[in-house]
C-alpha atoms as a PDB file:
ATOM      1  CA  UNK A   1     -12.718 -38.729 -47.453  1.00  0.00           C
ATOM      2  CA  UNK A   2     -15.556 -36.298 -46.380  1.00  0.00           C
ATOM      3  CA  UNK A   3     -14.432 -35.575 -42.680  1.00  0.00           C
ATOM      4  CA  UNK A   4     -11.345 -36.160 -43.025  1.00  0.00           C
ATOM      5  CA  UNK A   5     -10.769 -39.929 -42.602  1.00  0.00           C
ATOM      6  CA  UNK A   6      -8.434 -41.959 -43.590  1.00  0.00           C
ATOM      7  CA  UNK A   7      -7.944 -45.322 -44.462  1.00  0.00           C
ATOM      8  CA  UNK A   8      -4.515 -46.707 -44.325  1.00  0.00           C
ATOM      9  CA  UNK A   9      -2.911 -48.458 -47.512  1.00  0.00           C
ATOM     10  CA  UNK A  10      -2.581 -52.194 -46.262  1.00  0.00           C
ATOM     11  CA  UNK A  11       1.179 -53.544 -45.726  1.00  0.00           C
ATOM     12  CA  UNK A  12       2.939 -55.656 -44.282  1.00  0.00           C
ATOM     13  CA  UNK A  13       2.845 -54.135 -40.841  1.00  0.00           C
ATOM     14  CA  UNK A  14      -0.705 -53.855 -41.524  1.00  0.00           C
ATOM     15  CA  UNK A  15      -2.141 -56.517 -42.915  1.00  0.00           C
ATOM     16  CA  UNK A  16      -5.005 -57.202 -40.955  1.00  0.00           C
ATOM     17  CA  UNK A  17      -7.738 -58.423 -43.288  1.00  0.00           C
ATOM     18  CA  UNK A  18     -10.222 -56.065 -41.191  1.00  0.00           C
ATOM     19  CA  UNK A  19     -12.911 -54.082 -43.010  1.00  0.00           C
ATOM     20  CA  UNK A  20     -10.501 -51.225 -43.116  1.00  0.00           C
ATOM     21  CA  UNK A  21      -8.502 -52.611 -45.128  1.00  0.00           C
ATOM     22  CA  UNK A  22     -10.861 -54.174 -47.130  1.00  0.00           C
ATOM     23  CA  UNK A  23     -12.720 -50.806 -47.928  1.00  0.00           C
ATOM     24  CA  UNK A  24      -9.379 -49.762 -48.390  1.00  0.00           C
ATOM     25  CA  UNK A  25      -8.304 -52.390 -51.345  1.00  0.00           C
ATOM     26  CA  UNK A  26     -12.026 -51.911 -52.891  1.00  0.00           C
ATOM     27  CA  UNK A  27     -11.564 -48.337 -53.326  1.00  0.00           C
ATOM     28  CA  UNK A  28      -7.852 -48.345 -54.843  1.00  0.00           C
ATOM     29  CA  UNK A  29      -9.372 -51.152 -57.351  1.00  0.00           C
ATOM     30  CA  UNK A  30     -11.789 -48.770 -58.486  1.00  0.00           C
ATOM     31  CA  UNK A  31      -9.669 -45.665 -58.451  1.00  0.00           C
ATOM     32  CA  UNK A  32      -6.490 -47.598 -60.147  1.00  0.00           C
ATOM     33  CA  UNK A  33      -8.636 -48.672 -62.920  1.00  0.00           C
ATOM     34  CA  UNK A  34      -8.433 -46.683 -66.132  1.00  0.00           C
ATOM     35  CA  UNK A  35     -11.882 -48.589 -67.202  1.00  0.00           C
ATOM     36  CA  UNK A  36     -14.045 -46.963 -64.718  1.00  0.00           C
ATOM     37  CA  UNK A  37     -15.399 -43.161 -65.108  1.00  0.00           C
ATOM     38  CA  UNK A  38     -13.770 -42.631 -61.448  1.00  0.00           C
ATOM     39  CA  UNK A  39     -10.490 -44.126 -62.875  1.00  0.00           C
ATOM     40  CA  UNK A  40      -9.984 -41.909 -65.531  1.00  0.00           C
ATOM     41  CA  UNK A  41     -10.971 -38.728 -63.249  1.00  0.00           C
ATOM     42  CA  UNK A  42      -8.370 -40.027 -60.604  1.00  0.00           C
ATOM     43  CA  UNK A  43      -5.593 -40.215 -63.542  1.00  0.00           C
ATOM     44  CA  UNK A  44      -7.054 -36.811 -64.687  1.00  0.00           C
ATOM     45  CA  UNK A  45      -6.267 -35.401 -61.680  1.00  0.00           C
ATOM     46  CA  UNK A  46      -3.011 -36.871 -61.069  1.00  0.00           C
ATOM     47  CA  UNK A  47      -1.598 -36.085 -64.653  1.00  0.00           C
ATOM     48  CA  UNK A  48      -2.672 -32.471 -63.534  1.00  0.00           C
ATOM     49  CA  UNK A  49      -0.480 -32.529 -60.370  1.00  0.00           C
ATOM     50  CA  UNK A  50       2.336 -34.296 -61.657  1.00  0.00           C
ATOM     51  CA  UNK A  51       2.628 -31.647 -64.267  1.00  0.00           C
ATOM     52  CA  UNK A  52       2.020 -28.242 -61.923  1.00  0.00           C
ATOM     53  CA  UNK A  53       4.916 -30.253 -59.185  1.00  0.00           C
ATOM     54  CA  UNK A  54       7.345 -30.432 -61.759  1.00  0.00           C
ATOM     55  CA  UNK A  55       6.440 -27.053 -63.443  1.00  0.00           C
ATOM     56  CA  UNK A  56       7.283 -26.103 -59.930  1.00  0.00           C
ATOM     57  CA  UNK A  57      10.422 -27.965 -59.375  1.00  0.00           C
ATOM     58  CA  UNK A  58      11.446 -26.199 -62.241  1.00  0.00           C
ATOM     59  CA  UNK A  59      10.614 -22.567 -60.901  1.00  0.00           C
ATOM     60  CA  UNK A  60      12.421 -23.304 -58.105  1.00  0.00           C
ATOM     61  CA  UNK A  61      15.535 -24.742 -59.476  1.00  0.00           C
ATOM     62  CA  UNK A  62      15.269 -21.821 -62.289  1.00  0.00           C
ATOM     63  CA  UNK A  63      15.394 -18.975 -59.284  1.00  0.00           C
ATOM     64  CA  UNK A  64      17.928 -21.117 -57.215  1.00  0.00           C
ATOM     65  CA  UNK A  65      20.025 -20.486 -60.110  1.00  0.00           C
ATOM     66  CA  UNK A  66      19.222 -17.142 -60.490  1.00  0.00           C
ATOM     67  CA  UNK A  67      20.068 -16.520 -56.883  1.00  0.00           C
ATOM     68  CA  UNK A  68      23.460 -18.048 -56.773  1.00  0.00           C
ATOM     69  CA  UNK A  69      24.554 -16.654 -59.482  1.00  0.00           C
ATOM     70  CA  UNK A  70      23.631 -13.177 -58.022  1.00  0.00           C
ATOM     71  CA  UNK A  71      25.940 -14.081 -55.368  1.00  0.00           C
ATOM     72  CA  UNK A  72      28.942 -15.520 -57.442  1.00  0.00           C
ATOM     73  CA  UNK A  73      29.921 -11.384 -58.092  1.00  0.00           C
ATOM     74  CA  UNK A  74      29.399 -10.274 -55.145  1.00  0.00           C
ATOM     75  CA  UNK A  75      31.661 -13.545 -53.411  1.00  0.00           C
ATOM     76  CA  UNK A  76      34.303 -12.975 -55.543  1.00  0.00           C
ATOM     77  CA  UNK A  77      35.060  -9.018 -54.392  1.00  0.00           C
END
C-alpha cells in the first residue's frame, strides 16, 4: 500500500475479526478474482514474475554449473 502499510493475511494466530483483517479479506477477494479488471492485472503481474524468477533460477543454476565445472580441472591437478 501507498506508505508502506501492511495488512497482515488473517490466520490462525491472527484471527481477530478486527477491521484489519476485514480490509484485509475484502481486498484478496477482489485481487484473487480473475472476473474483476484488478484481478486479471494482479494475475498479469504475477504470471510476469513467476516467469522472470524462474528465468532466473535458471541463470543461476546455468552459471553454477559453469563454475564447477571450471573447477573440476583445476581439482583434479
Amino acid at each position: 500500500m501507498d506508505g508502506g502499510a501492511r495488512l497482515a493475511r488473517p490466520n490462525v494466530s491472527n484471527s481477530a475479526g478486527g477491521f484489519e483483517s476485514e480490509l484485509f479479506r475484502r481486498i484478496a477477494a477482489v485481487i484473487e478474482d480473475d472476473r474483476t479488471q484488478a484481478g486479471r492485472h494482479a494475475a498479469e503481474l504475477f504470471a510476469i514474475e513467476l516467469e522472470q524468477s524462474r528465468q532466473a533460477d535458471h541463470d543461476q543454476n546455468h552459471k553454477i554449473r559453469q563454475e564447477r565445472n571450471l573447477e573440476m580441472p583445476a581439482a583434479t591437478h
